[in-house]
Protein backbone atom coordinates (compact mmCIF):
# COMPACT_ATOMS: atom_id res chain seq x y z
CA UNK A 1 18.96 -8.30 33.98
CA UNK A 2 21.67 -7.16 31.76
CA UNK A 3 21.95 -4.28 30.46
CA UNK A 4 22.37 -4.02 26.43
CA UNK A 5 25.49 -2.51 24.91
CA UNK A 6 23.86 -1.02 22.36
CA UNK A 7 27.33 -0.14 20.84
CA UNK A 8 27.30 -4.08 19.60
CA UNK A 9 23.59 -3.98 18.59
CA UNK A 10 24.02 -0.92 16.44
CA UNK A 11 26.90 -2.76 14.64
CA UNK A 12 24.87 -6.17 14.66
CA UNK A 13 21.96 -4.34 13.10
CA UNK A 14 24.37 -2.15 10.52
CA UNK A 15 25.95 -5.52 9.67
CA UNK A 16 22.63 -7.38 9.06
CA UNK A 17 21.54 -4.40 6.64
CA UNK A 18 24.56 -4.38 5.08
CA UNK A 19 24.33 -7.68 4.45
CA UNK A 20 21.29 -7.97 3.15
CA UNK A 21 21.61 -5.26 0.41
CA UNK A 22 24.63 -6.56 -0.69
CA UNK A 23 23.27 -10.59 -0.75
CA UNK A 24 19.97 -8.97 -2.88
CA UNK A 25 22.04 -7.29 -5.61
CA UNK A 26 24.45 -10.89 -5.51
CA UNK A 27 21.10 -12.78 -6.10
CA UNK A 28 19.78 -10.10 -8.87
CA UNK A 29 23.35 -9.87 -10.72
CA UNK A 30 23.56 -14.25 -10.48
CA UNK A 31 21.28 -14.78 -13.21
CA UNK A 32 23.11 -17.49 -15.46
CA UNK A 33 25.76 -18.04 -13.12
CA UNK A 34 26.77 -21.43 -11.97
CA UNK A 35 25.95 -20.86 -8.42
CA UNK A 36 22.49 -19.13 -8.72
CA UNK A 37 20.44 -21.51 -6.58
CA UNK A 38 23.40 -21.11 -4.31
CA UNK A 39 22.99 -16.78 -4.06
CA UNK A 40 18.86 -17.22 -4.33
CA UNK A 41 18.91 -19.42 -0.61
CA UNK A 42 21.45 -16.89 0.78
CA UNK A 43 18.65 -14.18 -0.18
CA UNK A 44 15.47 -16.03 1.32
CA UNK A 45 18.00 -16.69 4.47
CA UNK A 46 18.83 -13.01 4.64
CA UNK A 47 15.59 -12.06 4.11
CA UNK A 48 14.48 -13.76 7.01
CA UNK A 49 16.83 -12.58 9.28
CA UNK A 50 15.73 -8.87 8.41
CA UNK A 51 12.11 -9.51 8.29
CA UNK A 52 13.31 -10.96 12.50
CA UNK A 53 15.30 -7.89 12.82
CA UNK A 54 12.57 -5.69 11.91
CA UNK A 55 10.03 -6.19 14.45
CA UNK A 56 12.98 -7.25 17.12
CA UNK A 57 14.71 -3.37 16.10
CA UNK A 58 10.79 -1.78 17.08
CA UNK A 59 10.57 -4.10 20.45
CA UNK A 60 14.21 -3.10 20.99
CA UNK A 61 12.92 0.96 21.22
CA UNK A 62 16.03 1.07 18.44
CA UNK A 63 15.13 4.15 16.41
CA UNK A 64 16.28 2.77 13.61
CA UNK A 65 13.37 0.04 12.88
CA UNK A 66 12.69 1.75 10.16
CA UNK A 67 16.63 1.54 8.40
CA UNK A 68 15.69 -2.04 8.76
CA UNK A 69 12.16 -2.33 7.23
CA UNK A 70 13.17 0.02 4.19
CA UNK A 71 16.07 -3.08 3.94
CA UNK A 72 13.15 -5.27 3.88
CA UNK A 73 11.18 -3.48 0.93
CA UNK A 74 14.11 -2.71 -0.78
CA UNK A 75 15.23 -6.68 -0.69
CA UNK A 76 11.48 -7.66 -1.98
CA UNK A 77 11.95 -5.03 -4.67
CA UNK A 78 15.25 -6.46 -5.88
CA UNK A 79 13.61 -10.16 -5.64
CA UNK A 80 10.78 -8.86 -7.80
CA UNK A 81 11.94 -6.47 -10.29
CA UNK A 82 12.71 -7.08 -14.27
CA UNK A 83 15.84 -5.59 -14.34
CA UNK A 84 16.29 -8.03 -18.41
CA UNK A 85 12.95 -6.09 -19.85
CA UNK A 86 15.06 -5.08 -23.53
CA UNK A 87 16.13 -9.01 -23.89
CA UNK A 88 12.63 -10.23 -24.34
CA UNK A 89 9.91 -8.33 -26.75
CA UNK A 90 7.20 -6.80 -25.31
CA UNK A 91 3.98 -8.39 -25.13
CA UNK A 92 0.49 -6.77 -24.48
């Protein structure tokens, strides 16, 4: 069996969670852009490849599952919070 590098998976798995807080703010910030639909399927693909990386990381013995599944929350926070709250009036 081979061996892993895990040189290449560290930078695999710092490149995935790079990637997927920088593609959750890009979907959050696209509101009213021209190419929203476009920045809200790169999210649910990103978020799919860090919900895999998540339990693959744990499998792995990486130590750093948990770098990835704080990603994860932190990617279904930015889906799900109101960051336009003052634009619209409140409402009880």
């Amino acid at each position: 069996m081979q061996e892993v590098h895990y040189s290449a998976v560290f930078w695999l798995f710092g490149l995935i969670q790079f990637s997927g807080w920088a593609i959750g703010f890009l979907a959050r910030w696209s509101a009213r852009w021209r190419h929203q639909s476009l920045c809200h399927a790169a999210f649910l693909l990103a978020l799919l490849v860090v919900g895999l990386c998540t339990p693959l990381a744990l499998a792995l013995g990486a130590k750093c599952w948990l770098l990835s599944a704080t990603t994860l929350a932190g990617m279904i926070l930015l889906a799900i919070w109101d960051f336009d709250h003052r634009r619209r009036p409140a409402t009880i």
